[in-house]
Protein backbone atom coordinates (compact mmCIF):
# COMPACT_ATOMS: atom_id res chain seq x y z
CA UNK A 1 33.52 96.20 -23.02
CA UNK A 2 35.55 98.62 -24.83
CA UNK A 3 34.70 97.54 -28.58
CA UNK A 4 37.00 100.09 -30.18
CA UNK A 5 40.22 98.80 -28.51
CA UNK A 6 40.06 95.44 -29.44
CA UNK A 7 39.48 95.82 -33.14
CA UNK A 8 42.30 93.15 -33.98
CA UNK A 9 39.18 90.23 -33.40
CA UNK A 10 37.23 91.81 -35.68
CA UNK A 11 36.69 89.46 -39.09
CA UNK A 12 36.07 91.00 -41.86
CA UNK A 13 34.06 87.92 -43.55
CA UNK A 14 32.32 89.87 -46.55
CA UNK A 15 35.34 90.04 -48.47
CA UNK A 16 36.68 86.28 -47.79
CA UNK A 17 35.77 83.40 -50.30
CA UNK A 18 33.32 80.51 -49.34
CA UNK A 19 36.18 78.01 -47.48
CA UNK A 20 38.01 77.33 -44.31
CA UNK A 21 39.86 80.44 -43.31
CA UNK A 22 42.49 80.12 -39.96
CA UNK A 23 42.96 83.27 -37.56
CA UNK A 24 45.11 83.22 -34.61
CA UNK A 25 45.21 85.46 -31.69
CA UNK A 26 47.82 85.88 -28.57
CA UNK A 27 45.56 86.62 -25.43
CA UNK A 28 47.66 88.45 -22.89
CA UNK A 29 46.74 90.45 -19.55
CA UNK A 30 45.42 93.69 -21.88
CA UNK A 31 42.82 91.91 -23.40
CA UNK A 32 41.06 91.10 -20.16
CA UNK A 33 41.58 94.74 -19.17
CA UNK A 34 38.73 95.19 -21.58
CA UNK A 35 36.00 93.50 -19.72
CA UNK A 36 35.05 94.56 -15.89
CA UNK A 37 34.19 91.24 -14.62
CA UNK A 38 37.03 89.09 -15.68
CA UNK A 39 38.10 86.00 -13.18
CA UNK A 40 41.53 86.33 -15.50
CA UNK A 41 43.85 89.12 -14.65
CA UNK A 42 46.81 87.26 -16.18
CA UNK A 43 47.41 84.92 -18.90
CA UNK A 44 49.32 84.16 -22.25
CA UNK A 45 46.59 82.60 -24.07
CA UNK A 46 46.77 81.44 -27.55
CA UNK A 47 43.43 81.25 -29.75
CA UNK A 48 43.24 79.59 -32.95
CA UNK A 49 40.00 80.12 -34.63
CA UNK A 50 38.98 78.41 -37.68
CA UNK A 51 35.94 80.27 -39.68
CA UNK A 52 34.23 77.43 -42.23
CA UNK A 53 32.03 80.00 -44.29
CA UNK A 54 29.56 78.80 -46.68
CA UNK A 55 26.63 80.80 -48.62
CA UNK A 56 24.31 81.85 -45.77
CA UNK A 57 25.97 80.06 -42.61
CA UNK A 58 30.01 80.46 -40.59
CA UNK A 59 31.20 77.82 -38.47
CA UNK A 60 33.36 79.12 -35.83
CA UNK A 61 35.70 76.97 -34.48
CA UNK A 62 37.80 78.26 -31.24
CA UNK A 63 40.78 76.20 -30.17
CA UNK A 64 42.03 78.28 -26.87
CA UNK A 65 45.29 76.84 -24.77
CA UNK A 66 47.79 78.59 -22.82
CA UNK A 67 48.11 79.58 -19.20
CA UNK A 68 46.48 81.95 -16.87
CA UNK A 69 47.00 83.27 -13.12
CA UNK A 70 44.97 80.92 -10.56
CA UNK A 71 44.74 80.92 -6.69
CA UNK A 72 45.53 77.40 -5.69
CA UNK A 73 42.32 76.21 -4.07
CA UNK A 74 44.47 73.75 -1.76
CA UNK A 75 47.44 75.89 -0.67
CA UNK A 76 46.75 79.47 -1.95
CA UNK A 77 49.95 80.41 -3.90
CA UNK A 78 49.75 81.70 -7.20
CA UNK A 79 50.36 79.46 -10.14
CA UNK A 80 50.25 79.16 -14.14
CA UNK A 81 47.48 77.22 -14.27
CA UNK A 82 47.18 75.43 -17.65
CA UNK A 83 44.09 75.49 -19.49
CA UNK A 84 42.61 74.31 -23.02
CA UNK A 85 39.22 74.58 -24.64
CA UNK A 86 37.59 73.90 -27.91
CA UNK A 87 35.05 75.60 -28.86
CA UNK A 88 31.90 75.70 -31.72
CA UNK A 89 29.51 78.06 -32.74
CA UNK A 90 26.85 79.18 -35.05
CA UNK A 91 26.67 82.12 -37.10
CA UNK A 92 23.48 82.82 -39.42
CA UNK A 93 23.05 85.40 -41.62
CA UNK A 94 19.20 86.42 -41.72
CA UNK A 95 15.93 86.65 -39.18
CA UNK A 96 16.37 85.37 -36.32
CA UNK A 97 14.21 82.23 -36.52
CA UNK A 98 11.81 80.34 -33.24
CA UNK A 99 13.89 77.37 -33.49
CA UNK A 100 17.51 78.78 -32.88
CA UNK A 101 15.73 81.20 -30.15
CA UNK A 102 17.10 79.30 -27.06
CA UNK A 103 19.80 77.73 -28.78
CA UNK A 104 23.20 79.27 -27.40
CA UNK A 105 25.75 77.79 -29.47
CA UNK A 106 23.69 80.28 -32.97
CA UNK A 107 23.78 83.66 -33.33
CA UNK A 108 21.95 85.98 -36.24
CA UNK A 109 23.28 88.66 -37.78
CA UNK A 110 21.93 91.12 -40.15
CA UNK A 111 22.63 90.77 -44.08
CA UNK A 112 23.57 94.18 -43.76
CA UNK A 113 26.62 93.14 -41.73
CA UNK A 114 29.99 92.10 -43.23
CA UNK A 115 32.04 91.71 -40.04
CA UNK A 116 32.23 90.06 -36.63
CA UNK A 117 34.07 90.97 -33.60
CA UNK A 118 34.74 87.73 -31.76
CA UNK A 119 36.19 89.54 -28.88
CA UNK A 120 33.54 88.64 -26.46
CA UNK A 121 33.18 84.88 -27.72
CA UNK A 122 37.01 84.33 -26.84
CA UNK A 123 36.52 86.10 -23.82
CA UNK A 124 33.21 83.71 -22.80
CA UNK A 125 34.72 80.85 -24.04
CA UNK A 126 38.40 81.18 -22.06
CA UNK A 127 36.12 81.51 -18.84
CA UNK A 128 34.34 78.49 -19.78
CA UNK A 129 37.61 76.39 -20.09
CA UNK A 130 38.46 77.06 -16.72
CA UNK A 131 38.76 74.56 -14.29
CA UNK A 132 36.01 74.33 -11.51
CA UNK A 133 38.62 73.22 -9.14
CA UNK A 134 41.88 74.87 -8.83
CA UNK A 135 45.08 73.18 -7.68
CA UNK A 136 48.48 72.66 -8.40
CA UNK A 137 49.62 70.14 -11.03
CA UNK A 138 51.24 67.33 -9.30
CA UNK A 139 55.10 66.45 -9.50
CA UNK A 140 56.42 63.89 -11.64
CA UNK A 141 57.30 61.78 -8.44
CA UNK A 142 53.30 61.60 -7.62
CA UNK A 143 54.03 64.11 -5.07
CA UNK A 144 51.77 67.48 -4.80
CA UNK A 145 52.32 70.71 -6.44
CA UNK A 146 51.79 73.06 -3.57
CA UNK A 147 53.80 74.49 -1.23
CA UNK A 148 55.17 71.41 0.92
CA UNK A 149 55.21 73.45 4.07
CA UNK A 150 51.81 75.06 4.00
CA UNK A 151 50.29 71.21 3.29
CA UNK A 152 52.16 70.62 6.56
CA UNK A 153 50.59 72.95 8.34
CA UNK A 154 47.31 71.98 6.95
CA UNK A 155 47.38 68.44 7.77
CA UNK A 156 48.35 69.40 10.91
CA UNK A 157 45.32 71.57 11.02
CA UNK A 158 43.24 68.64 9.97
CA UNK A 159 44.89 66.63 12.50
CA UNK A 160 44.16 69.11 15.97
CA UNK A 161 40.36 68.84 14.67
CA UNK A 162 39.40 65.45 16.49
CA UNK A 163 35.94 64.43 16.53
CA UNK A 164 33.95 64.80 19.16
CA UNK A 165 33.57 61.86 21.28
CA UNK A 166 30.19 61.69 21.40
CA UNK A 167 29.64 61.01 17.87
CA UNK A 168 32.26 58.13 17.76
CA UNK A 169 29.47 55.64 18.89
CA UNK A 170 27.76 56.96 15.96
CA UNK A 171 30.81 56.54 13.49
CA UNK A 172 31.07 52.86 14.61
CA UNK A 173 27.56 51.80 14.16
CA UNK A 174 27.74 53.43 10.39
CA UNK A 175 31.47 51.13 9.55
CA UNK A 176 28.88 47.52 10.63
């Protein structure tokens, strides 16, 4: 990651008061340039992170919706695949302690420290709020999303793939 280039998600939290403070963010195709393994290539993201900073402790809140670029995993066209994501974590200010040492949703910083680049939280958390599975939003009608001709030829595909007749006898006795 390229820290120096994406000093607009740094927060400066030494200077701001004890309090809710809002920042938003617009998450385009550049951003992801940033990091080398990104599944996003992409996107118009929007990020709106909430920082709830008290004496020793920040709760970050990330609420992150928008669109990105996404394969189709039942036709294969491209698509603006809709995704949404809220997101929590931890920030301490001190030693690390045992009991937040496997806990993922803290992190410790230094008391010497009086900002926090976020970059890479937005970045984990976006890929988190992607769907597993892939596909085309259907139509309003209840029809799919995809291509109509490609699903032809796939259920034609399906179709031509009879099973072999020797494990019919087999298919029967599992139906009693």
């Amino acid at each position: 990651m390229k820290v120096k280039e994406l000093r607009e998600y740094i927060i400066p939290f030494l200077g701001l008061k004890n309090g809710v403070h809002h920042f938003n963010y617009e998450i385009d195709t550049t951003f992801f340039t940033h990091f080398e393994a990104s599944l996003v290539h992409e996107s118009k993201l929007f990020a709106d992170v909430t920082l709830d900073k008290k004496e020793r402790l920040f709760i970050l809140n990330f609420d992150i919706s928008g669109t990105i670029k996404a394969e189709c995993d039942r036709c294969g066209q491209e698509f603006d695949m809709p995704i949404h994501g809220n997101h929590s974590i931890f920030v301490k200010i001190g030693d690390k302690r045992e009991e937040d040492e496997n806990n993922e949703e803290v992190i410790w910083i230094d008391e010497v420290e009086s900002s926090l680049n976020i970059a890479e939280m937005l970045y984990e958390f976006i890929h988190l709020s992607i769907p597993i599975k892939k596909n085309h939003l259907d139509n309003p009608d209840g029809t799919a999303g995809c291509d109509p001709e490609i699903l032809k030829h796939i259920g034609e595909h399906q179709e031509a793939n009879n099973i072999d007749p020797r494990w019919e006898i087999l298919n029967k006795l599992n139906k009693n």
